[in-house]
PDB file of N, CA and C in Angstrom:
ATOM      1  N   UNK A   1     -66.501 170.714 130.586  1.00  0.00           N
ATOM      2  CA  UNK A   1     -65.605 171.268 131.581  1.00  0.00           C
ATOM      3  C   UNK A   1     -65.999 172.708 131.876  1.00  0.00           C
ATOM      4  N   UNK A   2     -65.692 173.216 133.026  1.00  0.00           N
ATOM      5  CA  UNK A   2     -66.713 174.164 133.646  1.00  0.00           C
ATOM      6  C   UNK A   2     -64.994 175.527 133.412  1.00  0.00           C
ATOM      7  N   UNK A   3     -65.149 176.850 133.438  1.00  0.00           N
ATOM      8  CA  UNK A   3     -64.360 177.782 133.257  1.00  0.00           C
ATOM      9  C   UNK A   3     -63.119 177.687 134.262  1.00  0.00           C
ATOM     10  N   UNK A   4     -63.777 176.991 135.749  1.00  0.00           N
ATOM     11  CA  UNK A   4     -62.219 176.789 136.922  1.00  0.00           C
ATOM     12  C   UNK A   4     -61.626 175.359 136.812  1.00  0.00           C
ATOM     13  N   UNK A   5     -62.377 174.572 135.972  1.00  0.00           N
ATOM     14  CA  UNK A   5     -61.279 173.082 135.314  1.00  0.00           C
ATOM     15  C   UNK A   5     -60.371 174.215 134.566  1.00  0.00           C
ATOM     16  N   UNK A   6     -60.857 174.505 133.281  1.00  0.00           N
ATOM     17  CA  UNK A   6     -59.799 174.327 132.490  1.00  0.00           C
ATOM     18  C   UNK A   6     -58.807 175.652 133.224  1.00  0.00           C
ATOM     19  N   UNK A   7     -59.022 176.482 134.312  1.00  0.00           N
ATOM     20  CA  UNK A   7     -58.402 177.444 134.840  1.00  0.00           C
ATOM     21  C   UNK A   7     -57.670 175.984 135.640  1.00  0.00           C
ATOM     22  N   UNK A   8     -57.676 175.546 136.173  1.00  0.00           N
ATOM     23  CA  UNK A   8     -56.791 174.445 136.845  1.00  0.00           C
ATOM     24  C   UNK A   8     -56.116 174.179 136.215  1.00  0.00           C
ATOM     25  N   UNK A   9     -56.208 173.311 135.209  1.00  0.00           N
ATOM     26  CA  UNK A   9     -55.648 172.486 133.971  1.00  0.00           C
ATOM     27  C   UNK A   9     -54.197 173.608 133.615  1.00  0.00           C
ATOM     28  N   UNK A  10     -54.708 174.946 133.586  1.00  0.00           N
ATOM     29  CA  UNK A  10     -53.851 175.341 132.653  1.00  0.00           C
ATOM     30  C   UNK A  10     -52.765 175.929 133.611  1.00  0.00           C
ATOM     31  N   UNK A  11     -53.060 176.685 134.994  1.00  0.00           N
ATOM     32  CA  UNK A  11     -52.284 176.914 135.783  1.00  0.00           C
ATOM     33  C   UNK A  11     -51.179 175.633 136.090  1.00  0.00           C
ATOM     34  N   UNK A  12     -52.094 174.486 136.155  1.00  0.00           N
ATOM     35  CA  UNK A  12     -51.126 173.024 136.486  1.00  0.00           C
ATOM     36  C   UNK A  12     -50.129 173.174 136.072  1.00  0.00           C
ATOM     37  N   UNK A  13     -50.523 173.173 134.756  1.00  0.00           N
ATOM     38  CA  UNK A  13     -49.443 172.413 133.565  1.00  0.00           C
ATOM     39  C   UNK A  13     -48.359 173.591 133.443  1.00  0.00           C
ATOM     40  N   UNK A  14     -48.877 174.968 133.571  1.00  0.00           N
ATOM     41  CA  UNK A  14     -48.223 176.133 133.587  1.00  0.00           C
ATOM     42  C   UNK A  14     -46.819 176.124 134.892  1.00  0.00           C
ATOM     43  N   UNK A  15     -47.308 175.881 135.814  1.00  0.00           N
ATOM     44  CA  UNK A  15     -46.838 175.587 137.186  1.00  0.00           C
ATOM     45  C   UNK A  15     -45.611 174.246 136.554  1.00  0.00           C
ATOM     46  N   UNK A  16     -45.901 173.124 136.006  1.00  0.00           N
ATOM     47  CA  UNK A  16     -45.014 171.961 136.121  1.00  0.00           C
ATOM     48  C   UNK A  16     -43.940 172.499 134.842  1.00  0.00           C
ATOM     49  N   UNK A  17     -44.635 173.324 133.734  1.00  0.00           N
ATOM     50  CA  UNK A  17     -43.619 173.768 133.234  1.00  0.00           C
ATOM     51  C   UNK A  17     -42.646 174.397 133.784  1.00  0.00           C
ATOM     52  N   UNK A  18     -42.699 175.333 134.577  1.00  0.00           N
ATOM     53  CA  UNK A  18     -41.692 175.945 134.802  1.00  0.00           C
ATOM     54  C   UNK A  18     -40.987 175.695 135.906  1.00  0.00           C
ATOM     55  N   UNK A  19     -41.563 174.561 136.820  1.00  0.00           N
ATOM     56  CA  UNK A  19     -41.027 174.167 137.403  1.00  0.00           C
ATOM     57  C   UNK A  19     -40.037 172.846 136.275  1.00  0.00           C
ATOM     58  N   UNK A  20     -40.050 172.121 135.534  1.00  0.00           N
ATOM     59  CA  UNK A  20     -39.307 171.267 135.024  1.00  0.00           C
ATOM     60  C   UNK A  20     -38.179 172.303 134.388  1.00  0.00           C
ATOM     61  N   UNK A  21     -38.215 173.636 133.613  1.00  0.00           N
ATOM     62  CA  UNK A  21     -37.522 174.027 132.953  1.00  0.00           C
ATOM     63  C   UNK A  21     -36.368 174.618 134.232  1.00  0.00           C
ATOM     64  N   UNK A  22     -36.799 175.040 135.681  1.00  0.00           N
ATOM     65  CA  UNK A  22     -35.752 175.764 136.363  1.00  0.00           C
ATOM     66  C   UNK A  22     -34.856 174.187 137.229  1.00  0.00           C
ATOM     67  N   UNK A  23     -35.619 172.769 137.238  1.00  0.00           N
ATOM     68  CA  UNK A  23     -34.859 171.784 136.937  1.00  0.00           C
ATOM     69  C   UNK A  23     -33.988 171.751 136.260  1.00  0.00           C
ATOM     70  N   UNK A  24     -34.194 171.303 134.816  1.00  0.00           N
ATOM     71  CA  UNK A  24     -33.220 171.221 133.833  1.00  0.00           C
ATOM     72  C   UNK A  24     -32.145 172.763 133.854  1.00  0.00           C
ATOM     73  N   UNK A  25     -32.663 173.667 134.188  1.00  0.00           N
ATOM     74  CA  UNK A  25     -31.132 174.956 133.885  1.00  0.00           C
ATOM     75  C   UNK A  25     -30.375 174.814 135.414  1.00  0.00           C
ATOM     76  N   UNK A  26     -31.018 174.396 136.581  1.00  0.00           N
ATOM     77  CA  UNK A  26     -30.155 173.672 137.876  1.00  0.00           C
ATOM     78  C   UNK A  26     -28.791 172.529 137.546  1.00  0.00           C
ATOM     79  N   UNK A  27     -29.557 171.628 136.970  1.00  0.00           N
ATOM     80  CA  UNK A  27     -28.703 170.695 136.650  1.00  0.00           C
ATOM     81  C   UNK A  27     -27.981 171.261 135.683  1.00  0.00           C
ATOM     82  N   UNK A  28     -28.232 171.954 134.541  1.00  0.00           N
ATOM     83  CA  UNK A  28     -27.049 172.144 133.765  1.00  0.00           C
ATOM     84  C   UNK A  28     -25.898 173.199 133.784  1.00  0.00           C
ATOM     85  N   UNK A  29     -26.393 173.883 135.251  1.00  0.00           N
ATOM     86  CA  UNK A  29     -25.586 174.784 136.102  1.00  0.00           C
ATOM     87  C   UNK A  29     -24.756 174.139 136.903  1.00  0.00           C
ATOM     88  N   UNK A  30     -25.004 172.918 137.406  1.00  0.00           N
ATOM     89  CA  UNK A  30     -24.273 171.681 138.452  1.00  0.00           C
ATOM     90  C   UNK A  30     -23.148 171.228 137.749  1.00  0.00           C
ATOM     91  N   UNK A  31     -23.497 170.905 136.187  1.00  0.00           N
ATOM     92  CA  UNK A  31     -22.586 169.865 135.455  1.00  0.00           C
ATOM     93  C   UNK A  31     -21.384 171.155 134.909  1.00  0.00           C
ATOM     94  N   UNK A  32     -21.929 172.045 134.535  1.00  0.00           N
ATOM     95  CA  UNK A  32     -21.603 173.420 134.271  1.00  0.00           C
ATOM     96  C   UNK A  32     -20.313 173.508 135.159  1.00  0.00           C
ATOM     97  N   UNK A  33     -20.372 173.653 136.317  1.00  0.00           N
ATOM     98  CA  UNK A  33     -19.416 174.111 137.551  1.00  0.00           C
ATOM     99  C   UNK A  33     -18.770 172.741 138.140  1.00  0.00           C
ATOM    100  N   UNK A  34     -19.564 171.645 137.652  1.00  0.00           N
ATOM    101  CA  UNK A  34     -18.570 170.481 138.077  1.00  0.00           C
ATOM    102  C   UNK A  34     -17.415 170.353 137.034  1.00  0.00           C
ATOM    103  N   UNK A  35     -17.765 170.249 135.748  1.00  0.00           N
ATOM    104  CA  UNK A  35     -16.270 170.300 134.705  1.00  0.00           C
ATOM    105  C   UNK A  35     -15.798 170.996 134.892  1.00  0.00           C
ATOM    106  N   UNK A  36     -16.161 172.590 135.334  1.00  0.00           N
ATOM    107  CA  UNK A  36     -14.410 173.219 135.770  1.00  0.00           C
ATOM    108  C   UNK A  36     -13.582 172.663 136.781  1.00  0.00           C
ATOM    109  N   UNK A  37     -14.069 172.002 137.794  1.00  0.00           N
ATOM    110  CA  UNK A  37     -13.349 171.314 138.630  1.00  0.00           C
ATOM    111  C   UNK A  37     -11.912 170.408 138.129  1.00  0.00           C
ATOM    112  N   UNK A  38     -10.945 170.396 138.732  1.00  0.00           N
ATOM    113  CA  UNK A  38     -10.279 168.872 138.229  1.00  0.00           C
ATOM    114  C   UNK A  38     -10.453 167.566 139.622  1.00  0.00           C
ATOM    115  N   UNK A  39     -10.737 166.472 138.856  1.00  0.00           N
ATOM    116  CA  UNK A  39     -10.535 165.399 139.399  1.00  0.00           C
ATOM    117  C   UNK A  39      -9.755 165.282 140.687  1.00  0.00           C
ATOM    118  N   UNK A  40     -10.265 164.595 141.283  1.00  0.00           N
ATOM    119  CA  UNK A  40      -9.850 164.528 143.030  1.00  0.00           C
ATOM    120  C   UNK A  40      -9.330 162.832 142.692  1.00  0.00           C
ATOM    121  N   UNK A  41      -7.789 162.893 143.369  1.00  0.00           N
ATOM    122  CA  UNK A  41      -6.822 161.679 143.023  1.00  0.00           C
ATOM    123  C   UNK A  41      -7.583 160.915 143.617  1.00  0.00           C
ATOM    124  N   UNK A  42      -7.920 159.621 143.458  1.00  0.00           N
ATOM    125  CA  UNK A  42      -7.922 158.933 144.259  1.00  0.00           C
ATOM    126  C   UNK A  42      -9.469 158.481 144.412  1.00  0.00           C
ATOM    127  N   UNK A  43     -10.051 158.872 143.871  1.00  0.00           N
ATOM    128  CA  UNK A  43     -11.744 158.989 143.853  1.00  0.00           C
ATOM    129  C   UNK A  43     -12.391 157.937 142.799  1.00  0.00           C
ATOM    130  N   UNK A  44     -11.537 157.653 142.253  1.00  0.00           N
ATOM    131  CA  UNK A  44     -11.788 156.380 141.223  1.00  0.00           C
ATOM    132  C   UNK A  44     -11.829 154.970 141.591  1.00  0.00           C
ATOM    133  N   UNK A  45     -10.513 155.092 142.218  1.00  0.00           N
ATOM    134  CA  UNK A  45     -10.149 153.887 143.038  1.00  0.00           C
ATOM    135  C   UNK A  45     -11.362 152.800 143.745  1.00  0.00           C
ATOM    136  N   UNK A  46     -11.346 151.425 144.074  1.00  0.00           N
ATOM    137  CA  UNK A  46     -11.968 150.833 144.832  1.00  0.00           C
ATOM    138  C   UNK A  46     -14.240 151.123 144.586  1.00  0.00           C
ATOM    139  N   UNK A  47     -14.342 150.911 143.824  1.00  0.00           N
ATOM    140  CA  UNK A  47     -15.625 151.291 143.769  1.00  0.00           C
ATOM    141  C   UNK A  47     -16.926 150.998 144.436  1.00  0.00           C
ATOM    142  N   UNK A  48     -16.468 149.457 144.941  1.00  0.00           N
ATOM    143  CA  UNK A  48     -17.558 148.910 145.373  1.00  0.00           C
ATOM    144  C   UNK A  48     -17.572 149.026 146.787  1.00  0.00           C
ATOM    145  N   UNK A  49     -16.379 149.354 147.426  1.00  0.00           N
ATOM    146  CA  UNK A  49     -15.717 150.197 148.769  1.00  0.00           C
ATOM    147  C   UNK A  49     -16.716 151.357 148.973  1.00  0.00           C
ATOM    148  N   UNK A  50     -16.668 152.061 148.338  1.00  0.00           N
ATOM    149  CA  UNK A  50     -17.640 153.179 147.830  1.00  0.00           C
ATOM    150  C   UNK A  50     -18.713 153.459 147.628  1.00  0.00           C
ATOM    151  N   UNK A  51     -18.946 152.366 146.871  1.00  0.00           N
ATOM    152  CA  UNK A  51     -20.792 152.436 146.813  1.00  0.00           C
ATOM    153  C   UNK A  51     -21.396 151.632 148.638  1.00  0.00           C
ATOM    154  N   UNK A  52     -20.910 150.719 148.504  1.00  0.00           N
ATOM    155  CA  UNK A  52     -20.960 150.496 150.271  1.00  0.00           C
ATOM    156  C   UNK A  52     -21.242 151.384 151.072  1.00  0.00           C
ATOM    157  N   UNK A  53     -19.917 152.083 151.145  1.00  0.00           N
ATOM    158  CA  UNK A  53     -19.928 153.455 151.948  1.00  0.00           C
ATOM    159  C   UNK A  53     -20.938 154.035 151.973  1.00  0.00           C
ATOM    160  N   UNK A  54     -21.653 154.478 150.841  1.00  0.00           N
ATOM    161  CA  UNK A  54     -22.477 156.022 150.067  1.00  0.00           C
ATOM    162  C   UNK A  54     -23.982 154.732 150.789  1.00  0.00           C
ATOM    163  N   UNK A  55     -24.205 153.698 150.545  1.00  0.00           N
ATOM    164  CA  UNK A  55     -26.000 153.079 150.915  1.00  0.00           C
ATOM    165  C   UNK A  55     -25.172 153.071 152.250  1.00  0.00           C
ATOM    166  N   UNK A  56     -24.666 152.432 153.015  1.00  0.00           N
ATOM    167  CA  UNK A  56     -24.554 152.143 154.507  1.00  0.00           C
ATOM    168  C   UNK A  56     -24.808 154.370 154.969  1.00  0.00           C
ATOM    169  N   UNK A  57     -24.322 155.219 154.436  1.00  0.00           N
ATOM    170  CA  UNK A  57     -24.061 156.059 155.119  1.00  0.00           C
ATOM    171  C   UNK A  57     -26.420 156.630 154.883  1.00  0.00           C
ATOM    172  N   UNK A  58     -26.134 156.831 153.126  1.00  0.00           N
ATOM    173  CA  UNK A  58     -27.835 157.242 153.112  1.00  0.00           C
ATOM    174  C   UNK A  58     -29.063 156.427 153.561  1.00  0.00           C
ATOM    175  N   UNK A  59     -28.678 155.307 153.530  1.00  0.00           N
ATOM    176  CA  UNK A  59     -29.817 153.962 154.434  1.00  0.00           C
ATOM    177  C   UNK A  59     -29.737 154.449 155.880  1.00  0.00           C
ATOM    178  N   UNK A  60     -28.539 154.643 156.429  1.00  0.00           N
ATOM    179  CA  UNK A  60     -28.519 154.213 157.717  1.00  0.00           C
ATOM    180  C   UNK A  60     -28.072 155.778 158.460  1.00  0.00           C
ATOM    181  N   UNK A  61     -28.197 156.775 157.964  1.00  0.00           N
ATOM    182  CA  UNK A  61     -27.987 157.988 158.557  1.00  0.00           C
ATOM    183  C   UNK A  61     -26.792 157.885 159.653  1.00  0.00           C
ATOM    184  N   UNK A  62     -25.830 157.776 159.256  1.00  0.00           N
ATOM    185  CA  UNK A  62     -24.937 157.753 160.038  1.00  0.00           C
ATOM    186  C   UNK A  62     -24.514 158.817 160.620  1.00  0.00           C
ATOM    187  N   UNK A  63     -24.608 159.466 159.947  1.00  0.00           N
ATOM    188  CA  UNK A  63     -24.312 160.749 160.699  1.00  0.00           C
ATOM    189  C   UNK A  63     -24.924 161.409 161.834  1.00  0.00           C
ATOM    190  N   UNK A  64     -25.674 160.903 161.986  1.00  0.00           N
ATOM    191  CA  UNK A  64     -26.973 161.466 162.769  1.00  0.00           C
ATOM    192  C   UNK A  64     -26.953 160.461 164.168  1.00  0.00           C
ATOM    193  N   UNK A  65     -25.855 160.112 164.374  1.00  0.00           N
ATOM    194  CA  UNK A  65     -26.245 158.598 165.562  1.00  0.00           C
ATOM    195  C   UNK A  65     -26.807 159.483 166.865  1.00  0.00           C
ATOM    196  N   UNK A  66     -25.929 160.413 167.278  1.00  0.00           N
ATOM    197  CA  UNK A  66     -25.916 161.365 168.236  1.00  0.00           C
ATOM    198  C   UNK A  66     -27.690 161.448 168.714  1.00  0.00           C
ATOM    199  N   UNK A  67     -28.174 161.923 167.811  1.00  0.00           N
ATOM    200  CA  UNK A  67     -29.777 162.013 167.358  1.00  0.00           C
ATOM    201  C   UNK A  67     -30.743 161.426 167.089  1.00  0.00           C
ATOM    202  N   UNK A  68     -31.181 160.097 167.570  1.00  0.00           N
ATOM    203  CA  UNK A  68     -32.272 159.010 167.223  1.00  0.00           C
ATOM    204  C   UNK A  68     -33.601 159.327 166.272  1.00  0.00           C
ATOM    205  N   UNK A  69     -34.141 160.353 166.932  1.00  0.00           N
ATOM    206  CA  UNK A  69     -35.103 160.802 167.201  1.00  0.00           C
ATOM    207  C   UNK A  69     -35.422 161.366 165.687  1.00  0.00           C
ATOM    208  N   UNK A  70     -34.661 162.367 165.491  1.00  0.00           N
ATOM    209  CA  UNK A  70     -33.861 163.270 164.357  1.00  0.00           C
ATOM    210  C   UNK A  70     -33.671 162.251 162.987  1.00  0.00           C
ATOM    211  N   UNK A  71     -32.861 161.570 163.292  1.00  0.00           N
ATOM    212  CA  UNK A  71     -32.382 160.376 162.211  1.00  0.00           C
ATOM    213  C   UNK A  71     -33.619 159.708 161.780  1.00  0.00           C
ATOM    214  N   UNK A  72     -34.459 159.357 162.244  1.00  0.00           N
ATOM    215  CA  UNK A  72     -35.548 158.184 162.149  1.00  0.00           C
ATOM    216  C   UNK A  72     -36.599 159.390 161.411  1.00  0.00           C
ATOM    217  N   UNK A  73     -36.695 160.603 161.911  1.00  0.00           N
ATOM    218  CA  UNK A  73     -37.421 161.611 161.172  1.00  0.00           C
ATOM    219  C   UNK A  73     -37.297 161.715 160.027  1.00  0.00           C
ATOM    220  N   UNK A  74     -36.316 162.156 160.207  1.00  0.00           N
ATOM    221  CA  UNK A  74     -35.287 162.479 158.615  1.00  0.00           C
ATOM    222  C   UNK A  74     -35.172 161.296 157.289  1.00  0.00           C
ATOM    223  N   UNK A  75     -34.749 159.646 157.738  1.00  0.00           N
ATOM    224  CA  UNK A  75     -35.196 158.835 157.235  1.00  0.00           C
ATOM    225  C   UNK A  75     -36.663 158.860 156.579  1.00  0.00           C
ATOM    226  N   UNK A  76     -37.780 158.807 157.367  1.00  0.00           N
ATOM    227  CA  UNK A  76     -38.715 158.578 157.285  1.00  0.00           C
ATOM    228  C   UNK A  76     -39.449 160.033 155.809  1.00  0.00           C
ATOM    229  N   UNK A  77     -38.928 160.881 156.366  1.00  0.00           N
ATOM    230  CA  UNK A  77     -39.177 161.995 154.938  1.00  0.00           C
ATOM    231  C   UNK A  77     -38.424 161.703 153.896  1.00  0.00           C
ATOM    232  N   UNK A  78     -37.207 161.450 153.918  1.00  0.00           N
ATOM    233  CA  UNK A  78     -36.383 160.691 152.658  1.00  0.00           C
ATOM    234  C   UNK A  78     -37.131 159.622 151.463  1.00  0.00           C
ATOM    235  N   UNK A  79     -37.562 158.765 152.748  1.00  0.00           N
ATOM    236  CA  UNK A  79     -38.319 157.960 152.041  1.00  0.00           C
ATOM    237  C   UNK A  79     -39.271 157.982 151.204  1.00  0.00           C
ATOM    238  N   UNK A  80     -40.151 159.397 152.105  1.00  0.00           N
ATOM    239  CA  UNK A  80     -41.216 159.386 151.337  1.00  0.00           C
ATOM    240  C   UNK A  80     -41.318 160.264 150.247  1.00  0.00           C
ATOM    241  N   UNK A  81     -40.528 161.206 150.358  1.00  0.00           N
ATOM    242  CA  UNK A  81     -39.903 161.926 149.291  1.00  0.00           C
ATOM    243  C   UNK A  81     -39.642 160.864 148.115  1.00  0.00           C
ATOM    244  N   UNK A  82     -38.877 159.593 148.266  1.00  0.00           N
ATOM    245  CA  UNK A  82     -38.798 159.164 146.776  1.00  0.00           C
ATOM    246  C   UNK A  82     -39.844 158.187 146.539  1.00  0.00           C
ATOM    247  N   UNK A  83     -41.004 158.021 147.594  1.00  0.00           N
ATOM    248  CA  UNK A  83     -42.161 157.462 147.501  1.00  0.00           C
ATOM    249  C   UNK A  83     -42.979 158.282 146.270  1.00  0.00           C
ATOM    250  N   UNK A  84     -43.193 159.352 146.514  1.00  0.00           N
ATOM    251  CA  UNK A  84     -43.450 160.569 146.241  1.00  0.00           C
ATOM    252  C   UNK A  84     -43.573 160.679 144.786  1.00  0.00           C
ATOM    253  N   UNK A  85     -42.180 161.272 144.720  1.00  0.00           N
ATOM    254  CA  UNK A  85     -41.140 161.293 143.084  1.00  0.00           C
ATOM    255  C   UNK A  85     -41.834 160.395 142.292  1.00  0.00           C
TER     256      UNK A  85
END
């Protein structure tokens, strides 16, 4: 291995570290500020109502009807984003 491999190698791994570690202190800043919260009535209820809801709305960009163009974009990076991942 030549002096700019292992200069790759080490920046990489340097780079994914700290990118995984400001992951993990995100999320445990999320869960952090979600338990102070209290429970929203009613949010338990009906689940499969719900999960319905949540794929019909992220499958199908509902929100976005107004916007074809936009929506089908946006889809299309979603996707590949967890292509990606």
């Amino acid at each position: 291995m030549t002096a700019a491999q292992i200069a790759a190698i080490v920046v990489g791994l340097g780079v994914t570290v700290v990118a995984i570690a400001l992951f993990v202190q995100m999320i445990a800043g999320f869960l952090k500020r979600f338990q102070l919260g209290q429970p929203a009535p009613g949010r338990t209820d009906e689940p499969g109502a719900r999960t319905v809801t949540l794929v019909r709305e992220v499958l199908g960009h509902t929100r976005m009807g107004r916007k074809r163009v936009v929506a089908v974009a946006h889809w299309v990076v979603m996707i590949s984003f967890g292509l990606l991942f």
